[in-house]
Protein backbone atom coordinates (compact mmCIF):
# COMPACT_ATOMS: atom_id res chain seq x y z
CA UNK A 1 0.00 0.00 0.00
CA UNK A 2 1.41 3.15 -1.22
CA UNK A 3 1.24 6.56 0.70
CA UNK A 4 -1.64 7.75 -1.20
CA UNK A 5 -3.65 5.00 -0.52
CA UNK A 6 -3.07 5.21 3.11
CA UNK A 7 -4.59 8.68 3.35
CA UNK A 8 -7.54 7.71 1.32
CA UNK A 9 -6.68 8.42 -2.23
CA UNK A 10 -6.38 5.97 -5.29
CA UNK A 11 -3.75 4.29 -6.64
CA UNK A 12 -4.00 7.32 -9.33
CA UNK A 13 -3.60 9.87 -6.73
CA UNK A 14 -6.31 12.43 -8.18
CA UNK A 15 -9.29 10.48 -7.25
CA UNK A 16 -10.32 10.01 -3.84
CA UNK A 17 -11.57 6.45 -2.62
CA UNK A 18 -15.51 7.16 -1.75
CA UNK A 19 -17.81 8.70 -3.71
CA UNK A 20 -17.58 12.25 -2.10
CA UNK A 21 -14.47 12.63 -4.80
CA UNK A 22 -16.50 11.69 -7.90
CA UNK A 23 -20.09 13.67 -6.60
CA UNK A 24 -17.23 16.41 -6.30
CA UNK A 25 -15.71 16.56 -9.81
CA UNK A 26 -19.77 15.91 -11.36
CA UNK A 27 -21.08 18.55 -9.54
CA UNK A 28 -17.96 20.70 -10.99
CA UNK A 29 -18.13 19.30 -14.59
CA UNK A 30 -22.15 20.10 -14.19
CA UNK A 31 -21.34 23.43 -13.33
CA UNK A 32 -19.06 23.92 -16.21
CA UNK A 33 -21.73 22.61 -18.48
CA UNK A 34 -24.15 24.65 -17.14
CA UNK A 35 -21.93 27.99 -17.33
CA UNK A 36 -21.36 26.98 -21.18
CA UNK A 37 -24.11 25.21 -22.64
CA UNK A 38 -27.08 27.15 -19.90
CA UNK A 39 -25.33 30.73 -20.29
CA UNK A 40 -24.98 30.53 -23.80
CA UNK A 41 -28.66 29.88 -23.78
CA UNK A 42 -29.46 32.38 -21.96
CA UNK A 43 -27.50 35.25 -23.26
CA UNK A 44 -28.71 34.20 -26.97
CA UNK A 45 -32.33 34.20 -25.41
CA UNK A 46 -31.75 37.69 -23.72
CA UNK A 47 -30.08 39.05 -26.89
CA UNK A 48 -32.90 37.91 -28.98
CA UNK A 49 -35.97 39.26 -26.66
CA UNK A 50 -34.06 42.46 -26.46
CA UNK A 51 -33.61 43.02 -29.89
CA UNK A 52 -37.36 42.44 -30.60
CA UNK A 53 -38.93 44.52 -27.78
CA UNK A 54 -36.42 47.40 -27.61
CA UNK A 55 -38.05 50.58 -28.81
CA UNK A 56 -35.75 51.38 -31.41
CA UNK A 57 -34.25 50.85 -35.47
CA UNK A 58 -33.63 47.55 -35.78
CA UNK A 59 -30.11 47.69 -36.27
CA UNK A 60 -29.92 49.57 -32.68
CA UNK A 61 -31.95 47.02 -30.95
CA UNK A 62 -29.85 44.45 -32.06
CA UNK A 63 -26.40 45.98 -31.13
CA UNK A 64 -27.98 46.57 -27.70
CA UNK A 65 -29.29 43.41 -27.53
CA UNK A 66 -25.90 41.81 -28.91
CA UNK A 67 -23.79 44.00 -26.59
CA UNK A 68 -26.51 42.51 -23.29
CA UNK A 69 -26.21 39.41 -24.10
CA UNK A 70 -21.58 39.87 -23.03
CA UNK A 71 -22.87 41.07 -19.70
CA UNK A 72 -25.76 38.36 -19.53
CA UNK A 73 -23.79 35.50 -20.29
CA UNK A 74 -20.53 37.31 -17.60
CA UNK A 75 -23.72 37.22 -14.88
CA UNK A 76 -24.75 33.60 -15.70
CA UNK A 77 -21.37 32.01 -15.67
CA UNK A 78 -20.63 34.09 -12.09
CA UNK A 79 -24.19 33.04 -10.88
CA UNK A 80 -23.35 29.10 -11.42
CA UNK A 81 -20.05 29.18 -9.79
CA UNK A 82 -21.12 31.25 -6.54
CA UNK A 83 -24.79 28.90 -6.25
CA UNK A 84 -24.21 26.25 -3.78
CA UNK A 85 -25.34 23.27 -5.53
CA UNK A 86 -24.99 22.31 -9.28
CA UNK A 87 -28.69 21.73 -9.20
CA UNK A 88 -29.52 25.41 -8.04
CA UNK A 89 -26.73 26.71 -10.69
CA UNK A 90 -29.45 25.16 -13.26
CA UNK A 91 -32.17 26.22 -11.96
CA UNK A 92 -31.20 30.05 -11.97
CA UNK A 93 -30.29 29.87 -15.37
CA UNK A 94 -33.08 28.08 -16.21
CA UNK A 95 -35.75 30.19 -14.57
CA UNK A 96 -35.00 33.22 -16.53
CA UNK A 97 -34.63 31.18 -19.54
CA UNK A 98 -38.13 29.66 -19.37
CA UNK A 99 -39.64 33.74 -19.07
CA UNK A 100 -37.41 34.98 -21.86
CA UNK A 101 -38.19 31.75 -24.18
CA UNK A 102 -42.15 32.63 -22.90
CA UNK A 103 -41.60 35.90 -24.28
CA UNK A 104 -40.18 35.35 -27.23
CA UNK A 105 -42.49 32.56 -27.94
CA UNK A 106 -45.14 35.06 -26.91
CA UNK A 107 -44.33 37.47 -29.79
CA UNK A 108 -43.84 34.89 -32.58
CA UNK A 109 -48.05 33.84 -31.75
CA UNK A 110 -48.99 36.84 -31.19
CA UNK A 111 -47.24 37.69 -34.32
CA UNK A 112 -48.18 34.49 -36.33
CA UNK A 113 -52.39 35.49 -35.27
CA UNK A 114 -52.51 38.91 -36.22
């Protein structure tokens, strides 16, 4: 038995024996994915609803909305790192998602009936 495995680690010396090692490095890969993949998202969705409902040209609307979207996606990446669990990282990302994507939904109908 090497000295690593005496204090509880693996043979590999990165990974830690129980399971509190791997539900460590998933809830840290979720987070990543969620900062990525759910802020992306996000700042596309804000970027989009802006650009439709700002009261302006539409090449104005969509700088401003373009130009949101950098401080949007800043916010959600900074919001899943300081939540303090992966599953509350995707749920604040995904609660203003699901309002935005209402909205923007909301526009194409009401849109698509008049």
């Amino acid at each position: 038995m090497s000295k690593l495995e005496e204090h509880g680690y693996s043979r590999h010396g990165w990974l830690s024996r129980g399971s509190a090692g791997l539900h460590y490095r998933l809830g840290v890969a979720s987070r990543a994915l969620a900062s990525i993949v759910g802020g992306y998202a996000l700042s596309a969705l804000a970027a989009t609803v802006t650009a439709i409902y700002l009261p302006a040209s539409r090449a104005e609307a969509a700088v401003t909305g373009m130009l949101a979207s950098f401080v949007v996606y800043i916010c959600a990446v900074l919001w899943v790192f300081a939540a303090r669990s992966a599953a509350r990282a995707w749920a604040g990302l995904l609660a203003p998602g699901a309002l935005l994507g209402a909205g923007l939904l909301w526009h194409f109908y009401a849109r698509a009936g008049a």
